[in-house]
Structures are given as structure tokens and as C-alpha cells.
N, C-alpha and C. Protein backbone atom coordinates (compact mmCIF):
# COMPACT_ATOMS: atom_id res chain seq x y z
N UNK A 1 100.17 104.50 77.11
CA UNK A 1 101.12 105.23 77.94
C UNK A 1 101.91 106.18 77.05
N UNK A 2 102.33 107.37 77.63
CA UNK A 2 102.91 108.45 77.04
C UNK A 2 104.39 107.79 76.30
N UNK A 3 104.97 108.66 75.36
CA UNK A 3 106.36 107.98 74.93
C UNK A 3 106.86 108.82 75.87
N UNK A 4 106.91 109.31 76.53
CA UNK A 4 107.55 110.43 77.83
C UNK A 4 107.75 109.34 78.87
N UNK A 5 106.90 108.76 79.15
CA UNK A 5 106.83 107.51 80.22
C UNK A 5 108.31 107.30 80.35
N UNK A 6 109.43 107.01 79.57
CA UNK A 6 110.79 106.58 79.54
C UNK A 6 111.47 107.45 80.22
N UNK A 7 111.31 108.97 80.69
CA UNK A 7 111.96 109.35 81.02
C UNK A 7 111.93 109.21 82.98
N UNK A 8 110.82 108.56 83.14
CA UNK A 8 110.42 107.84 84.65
C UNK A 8 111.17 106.33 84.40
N UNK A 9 111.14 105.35 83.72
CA UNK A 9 111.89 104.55 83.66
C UNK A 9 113.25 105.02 83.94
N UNK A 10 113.81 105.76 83.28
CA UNK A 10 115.55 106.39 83.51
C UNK A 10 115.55 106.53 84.77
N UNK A 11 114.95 107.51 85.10
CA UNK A 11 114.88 108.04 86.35
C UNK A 11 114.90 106.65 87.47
N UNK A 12 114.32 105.81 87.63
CA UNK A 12 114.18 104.83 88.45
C UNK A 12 115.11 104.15 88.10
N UNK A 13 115.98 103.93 86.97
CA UNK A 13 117.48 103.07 87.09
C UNK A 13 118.43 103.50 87.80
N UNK A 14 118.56 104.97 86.98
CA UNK A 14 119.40 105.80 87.34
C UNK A 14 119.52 105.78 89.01
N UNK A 15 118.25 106.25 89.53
CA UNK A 15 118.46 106.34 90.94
C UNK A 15 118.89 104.85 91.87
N UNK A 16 118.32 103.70 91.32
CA UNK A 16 119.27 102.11 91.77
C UNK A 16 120.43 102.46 91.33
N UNK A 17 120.92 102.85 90.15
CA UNK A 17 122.17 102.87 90.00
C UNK A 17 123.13 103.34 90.68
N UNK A 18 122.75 104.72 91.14
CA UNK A 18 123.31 105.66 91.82
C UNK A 18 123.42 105.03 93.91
N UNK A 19 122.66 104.86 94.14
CA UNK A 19 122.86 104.08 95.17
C UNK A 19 123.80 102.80 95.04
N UNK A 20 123.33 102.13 94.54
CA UNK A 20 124.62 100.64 94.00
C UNK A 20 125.83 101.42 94.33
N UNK A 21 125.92 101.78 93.47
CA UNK A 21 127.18 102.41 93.30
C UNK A 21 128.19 103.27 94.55
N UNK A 22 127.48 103.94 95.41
CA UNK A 22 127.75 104.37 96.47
C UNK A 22 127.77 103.80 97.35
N UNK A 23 126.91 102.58 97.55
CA UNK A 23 127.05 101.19 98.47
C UNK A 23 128.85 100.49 98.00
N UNK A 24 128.68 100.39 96.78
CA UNK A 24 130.20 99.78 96.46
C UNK A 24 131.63 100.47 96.99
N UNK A 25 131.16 101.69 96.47
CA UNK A 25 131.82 103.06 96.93
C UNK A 25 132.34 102.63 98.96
N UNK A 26 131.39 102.81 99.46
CA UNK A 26 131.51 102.94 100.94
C UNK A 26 132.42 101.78 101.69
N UNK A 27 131.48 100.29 100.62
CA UNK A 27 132.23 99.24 101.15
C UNK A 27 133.68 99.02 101.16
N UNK A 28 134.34 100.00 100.01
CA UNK A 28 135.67 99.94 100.10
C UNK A 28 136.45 101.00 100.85
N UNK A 29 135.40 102.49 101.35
CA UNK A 29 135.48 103.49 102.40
C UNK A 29 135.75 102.94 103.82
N UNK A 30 134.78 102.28 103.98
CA UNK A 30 134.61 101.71 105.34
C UNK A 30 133.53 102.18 106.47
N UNK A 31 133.49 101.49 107.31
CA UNK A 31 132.38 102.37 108.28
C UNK A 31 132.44 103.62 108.97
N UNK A 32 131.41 104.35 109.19
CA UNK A 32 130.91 106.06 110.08
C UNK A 32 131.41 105.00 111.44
N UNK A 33 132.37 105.87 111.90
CA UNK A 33 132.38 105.86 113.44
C UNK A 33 131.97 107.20 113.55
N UNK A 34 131.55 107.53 115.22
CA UNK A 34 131.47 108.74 115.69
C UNK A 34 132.58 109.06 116.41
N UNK A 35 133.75 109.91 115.71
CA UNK A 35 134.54 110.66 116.06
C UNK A 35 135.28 111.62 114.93
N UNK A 36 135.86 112.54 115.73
CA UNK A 36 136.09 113.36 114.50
C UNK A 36 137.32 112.98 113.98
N UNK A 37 138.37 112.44 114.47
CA UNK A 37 139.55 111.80 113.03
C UNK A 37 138.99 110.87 112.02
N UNK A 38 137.99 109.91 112.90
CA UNK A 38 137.19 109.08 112.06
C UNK A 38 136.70 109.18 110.59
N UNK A 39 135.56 110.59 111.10
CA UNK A 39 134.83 111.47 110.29
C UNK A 39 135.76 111.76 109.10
N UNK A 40 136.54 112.51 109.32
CA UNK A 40 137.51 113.20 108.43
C UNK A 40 137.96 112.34 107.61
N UNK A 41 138.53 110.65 108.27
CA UNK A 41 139.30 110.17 106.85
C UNK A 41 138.08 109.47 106.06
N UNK A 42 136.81 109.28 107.21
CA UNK A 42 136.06 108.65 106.04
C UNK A 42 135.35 109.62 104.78
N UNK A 43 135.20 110.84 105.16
CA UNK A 43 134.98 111.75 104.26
C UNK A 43 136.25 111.91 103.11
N UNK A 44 137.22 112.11 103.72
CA UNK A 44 137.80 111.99 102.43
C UNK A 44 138.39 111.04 101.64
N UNK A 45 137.74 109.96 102.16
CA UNK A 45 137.74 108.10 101.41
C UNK A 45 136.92 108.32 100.56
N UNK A 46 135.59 109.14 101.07
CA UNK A 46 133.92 109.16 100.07
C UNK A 46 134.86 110.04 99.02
N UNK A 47 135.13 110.76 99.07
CA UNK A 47 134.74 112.09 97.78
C UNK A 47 136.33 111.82 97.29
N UNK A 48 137.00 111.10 97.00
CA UNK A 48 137.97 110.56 96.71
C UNK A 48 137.75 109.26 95.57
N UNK A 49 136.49 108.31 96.23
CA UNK A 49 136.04 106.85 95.81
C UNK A 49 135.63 107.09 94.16
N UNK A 50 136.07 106.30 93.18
CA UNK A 50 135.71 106.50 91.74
C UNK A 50 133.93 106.05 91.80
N UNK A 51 133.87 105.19 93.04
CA UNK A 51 132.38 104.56 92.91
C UNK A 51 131.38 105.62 93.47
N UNK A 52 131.83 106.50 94.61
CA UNK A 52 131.12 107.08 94.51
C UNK A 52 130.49 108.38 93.73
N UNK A 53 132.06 108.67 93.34
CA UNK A 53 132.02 110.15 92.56
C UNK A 53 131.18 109.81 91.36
N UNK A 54 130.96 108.60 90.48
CA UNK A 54 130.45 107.97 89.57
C UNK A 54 128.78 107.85 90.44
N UNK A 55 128.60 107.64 91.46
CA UNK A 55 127.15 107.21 92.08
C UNK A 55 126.53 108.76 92.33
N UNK A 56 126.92 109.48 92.68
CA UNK A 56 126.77 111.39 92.86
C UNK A 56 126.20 111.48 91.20
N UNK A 57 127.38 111.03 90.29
CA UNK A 57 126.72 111.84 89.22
C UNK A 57 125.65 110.89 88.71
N UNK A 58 125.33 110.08 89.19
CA UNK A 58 124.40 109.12 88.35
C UNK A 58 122.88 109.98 89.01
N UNK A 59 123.63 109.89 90.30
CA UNK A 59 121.89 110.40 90.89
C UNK A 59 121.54 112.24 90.63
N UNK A 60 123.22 112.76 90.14
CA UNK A 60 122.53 114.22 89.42
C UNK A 60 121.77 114.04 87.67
N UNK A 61 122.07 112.77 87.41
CA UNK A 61 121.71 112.74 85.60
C UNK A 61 120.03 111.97 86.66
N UNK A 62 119.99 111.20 87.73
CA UNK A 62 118.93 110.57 87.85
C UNK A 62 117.74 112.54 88.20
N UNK A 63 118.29 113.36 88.77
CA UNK A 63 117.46 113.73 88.73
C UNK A 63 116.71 115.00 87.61
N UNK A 64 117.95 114.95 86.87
CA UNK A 64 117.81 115.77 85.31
C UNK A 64 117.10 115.25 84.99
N UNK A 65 116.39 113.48 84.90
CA UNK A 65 115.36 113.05 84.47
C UNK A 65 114.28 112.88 84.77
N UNK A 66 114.28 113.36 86.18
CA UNK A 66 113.10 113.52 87.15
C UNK A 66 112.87 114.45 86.72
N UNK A 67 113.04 115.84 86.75
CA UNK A 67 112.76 116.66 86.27
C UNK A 67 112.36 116.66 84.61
N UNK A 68 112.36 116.09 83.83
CA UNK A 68 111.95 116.03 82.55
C UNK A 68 110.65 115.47 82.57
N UNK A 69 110.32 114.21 83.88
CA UNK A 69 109.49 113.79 83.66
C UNK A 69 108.33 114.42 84.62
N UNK A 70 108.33 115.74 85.64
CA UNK A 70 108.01 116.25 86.40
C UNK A 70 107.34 117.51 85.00
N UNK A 71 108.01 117.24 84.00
CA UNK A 71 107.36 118.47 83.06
C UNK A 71 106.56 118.11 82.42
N UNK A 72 106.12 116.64 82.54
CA UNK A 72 104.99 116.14 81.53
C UNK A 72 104.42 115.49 82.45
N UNK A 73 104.57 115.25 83.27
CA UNK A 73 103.36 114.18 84.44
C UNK A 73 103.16 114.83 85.88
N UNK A 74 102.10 114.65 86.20
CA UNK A 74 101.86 115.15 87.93
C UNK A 74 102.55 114.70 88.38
N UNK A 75 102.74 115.56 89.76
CA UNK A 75 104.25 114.65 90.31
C UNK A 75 103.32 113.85 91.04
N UNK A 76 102.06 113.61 91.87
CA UNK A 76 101.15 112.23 92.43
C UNK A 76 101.58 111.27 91.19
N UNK A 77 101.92 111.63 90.36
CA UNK A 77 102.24 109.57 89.51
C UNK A 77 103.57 109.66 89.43
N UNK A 78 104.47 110.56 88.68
CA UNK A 78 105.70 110.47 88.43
C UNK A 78 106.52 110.25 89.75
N UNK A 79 106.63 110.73 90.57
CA UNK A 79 107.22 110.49 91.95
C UNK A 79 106.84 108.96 92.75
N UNK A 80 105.62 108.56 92.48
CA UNK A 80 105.75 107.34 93.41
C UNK A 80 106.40 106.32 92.78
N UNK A 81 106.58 106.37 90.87
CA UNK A 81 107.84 104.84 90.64
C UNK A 81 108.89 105.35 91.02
N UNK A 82 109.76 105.73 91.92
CA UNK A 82 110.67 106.12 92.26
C UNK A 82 111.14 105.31 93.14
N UNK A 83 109.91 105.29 93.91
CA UNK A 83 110.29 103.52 94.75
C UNK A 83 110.17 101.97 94.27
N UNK A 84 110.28 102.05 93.03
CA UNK A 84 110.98 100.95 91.92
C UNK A 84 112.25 100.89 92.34
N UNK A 85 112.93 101.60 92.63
CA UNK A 85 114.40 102.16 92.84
C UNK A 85 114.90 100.63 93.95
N UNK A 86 113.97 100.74 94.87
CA UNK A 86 114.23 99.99 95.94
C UNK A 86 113.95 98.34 95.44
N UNK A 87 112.95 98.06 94.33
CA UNK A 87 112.81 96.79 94.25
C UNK A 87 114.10 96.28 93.74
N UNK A 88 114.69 97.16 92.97
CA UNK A 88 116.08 96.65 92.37
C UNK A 88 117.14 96.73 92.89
N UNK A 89 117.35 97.72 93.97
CA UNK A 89 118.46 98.15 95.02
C UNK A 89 118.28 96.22 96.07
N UNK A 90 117.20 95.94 96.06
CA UNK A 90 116.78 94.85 96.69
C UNK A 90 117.17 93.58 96.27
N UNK A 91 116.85 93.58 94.96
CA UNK A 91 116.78 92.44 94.38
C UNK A 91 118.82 92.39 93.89
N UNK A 92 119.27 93.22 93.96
CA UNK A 92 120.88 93.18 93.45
C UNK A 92 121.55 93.21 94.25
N UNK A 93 121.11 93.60 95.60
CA UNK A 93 121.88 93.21 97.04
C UNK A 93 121.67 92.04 97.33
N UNK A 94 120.69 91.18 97.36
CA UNK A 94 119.98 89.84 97.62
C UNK A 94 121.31 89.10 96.73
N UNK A 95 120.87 89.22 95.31
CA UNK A 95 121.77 88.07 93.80
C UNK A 95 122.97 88.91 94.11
N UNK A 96 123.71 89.87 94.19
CA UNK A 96 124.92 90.34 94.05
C UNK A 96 125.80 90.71 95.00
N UNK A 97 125.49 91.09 96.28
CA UNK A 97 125.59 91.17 97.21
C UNK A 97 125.68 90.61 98.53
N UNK A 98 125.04 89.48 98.32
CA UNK A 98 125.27 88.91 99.39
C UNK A 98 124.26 89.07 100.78
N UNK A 99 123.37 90.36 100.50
CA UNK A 99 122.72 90.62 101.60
C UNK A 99 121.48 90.00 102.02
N UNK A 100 120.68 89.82 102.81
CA UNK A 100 119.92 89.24 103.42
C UNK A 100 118.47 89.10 102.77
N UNK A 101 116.97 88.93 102.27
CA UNK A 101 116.49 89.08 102.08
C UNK A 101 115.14 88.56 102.97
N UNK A 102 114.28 89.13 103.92
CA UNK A 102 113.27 88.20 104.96
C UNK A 102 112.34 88.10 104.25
N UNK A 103 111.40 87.73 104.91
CA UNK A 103 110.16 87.30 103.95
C UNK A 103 109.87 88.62 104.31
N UNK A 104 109.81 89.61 105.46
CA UNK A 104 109.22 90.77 106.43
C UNK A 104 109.26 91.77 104.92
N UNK A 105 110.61 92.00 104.32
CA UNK A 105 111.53 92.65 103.85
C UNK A 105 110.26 91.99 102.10
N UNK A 106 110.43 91.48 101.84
CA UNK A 106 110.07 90.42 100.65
C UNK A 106 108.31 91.67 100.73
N UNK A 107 107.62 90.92 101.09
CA UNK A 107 106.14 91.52 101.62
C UNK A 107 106.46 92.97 101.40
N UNK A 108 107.12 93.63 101.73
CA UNK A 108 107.30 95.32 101.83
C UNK A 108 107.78 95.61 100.34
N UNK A 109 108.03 94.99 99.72
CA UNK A 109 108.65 95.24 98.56
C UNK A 109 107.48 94.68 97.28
N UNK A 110 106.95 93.51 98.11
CA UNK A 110 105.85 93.41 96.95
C UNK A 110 104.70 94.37 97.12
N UNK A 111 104.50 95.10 98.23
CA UNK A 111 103.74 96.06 98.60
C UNK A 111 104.09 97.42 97.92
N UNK A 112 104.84 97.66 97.71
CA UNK A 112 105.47 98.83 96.93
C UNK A 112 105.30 98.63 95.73
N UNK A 113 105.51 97.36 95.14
CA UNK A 113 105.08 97.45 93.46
C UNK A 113 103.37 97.07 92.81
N UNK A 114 102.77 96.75 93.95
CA UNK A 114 101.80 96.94 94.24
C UNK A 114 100.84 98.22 94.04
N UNK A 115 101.87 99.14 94.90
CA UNK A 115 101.02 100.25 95.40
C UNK A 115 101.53 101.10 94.07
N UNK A 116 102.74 100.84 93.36
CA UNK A 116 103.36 101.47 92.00
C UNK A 116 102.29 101.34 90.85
N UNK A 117 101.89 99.95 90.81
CA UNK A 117 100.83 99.28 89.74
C UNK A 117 99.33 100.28 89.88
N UNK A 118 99.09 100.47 91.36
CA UNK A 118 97.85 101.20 91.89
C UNK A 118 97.60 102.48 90.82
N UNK A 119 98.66 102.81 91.10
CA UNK A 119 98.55 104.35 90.76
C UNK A 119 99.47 104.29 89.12
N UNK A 120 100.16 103.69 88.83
CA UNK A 120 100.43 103.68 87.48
C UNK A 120 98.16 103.47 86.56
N UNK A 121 97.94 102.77 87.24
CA UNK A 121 96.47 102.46 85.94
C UNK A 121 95.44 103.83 86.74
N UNK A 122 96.04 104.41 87.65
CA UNK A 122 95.38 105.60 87.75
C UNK A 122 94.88 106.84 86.51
């Protein structure tokens, strides 16, 4: 494997990271209602939040590295570990979070690293 390969690893933290982070972000925002006073204070809860303003820039450095790795690899390989992103967004909501994990949910996720493995020995 290329020593370039790392810059698709980054890229796939970075982008869990960047979500995490905006999940943390929101939870202390609060929920989208549909209305417009609603709208307004939750918007300016988001772009206010240290978690999210920190989760924005993670996913602009996540895609400075997409792009690095878009300059040395087809994007048919470099683009599909991207949904690595989700095994870990998964697996840290499950252990850290508190959130749910089904078997439905479980299966879809081993299917994805699956289909990652496919095309990584491509």
C-alpha cells in the first residue's frame, strides 16, 4: 500500500471526528423545531457552540485531506473508506453515547466494512 494511503486514514477520522463533535455541539443546542423564532435561536446556539465551530473545522481539515488523497488515488477507491467514518461514528455513539445499537443497524455496518475491504484489495 502507498505511504499516501495515510492521508485516507486522516480523512476518515477527521470526518468521525467532525461529526462527534457536532453531535456534542447540538446536544447542548437543542432540537430543530419548525418555526421561525425556533430556527433563529437554534442557529445561533449552532454557530456560537465551541463543539461545533471545532466540528466545521475538523470536517474543513477532513476535507483538505480528501483532497490530498484525491491527488494520488482514483476517487472509485479513495472515496468509498469514507464510510469508515460511520463504523466509528457507530461504534462511539453505542460505548460513549449511550445510543442504541440493533443487530439491523450492526449487519449494515459490517456490510460497509465489508464492501470497504472489497475494493480496498481492488
Amino acid at each position: 500500500m502507498s505511504k499516501f494511503f495515510v492521508f485516507i486514514i486522516v480523512t476518515v477520522i477527521l470526518n468521525a471526528a467532525s461529526q462527534l463533535l457536532m453531535k456534542a455541539g447540538m446536544n447542548k443546542v437543542g432540537q430543530a423545531e419548525f418555526s421561525a423564532s425556533h430556527i433563529g435561536n437554534l442557529l445561533l446556539g449552532a454557530i456560537t457552540n465551541p463543539f461545533i465551530i471545532l466540528g466545521l473545522a475538523t470536517m474543513t481539515l477532513s476535507m483538505g485531506t480528501h483532497l490530498m488523497s484525491l491527488s494520488r488515488f482514483e476517487v472509485s477507491f479513495a472515496f468509498p473508506f469514507i464510510s469508515l467514518a460511520y463504523v466509528i461514528v457507530a461504534a462511539w455513539g453505542y460505548f460513549f453515547m449511550g445510543e442504541v445499537m440493533s443487530l439491523t443497524r450492526m449487519i449494515g455496518i459490517a456490510t460497509i466494512v465489508l464492501g470497504t475491504v472489497i475494493i480496498a484489495r481492488s
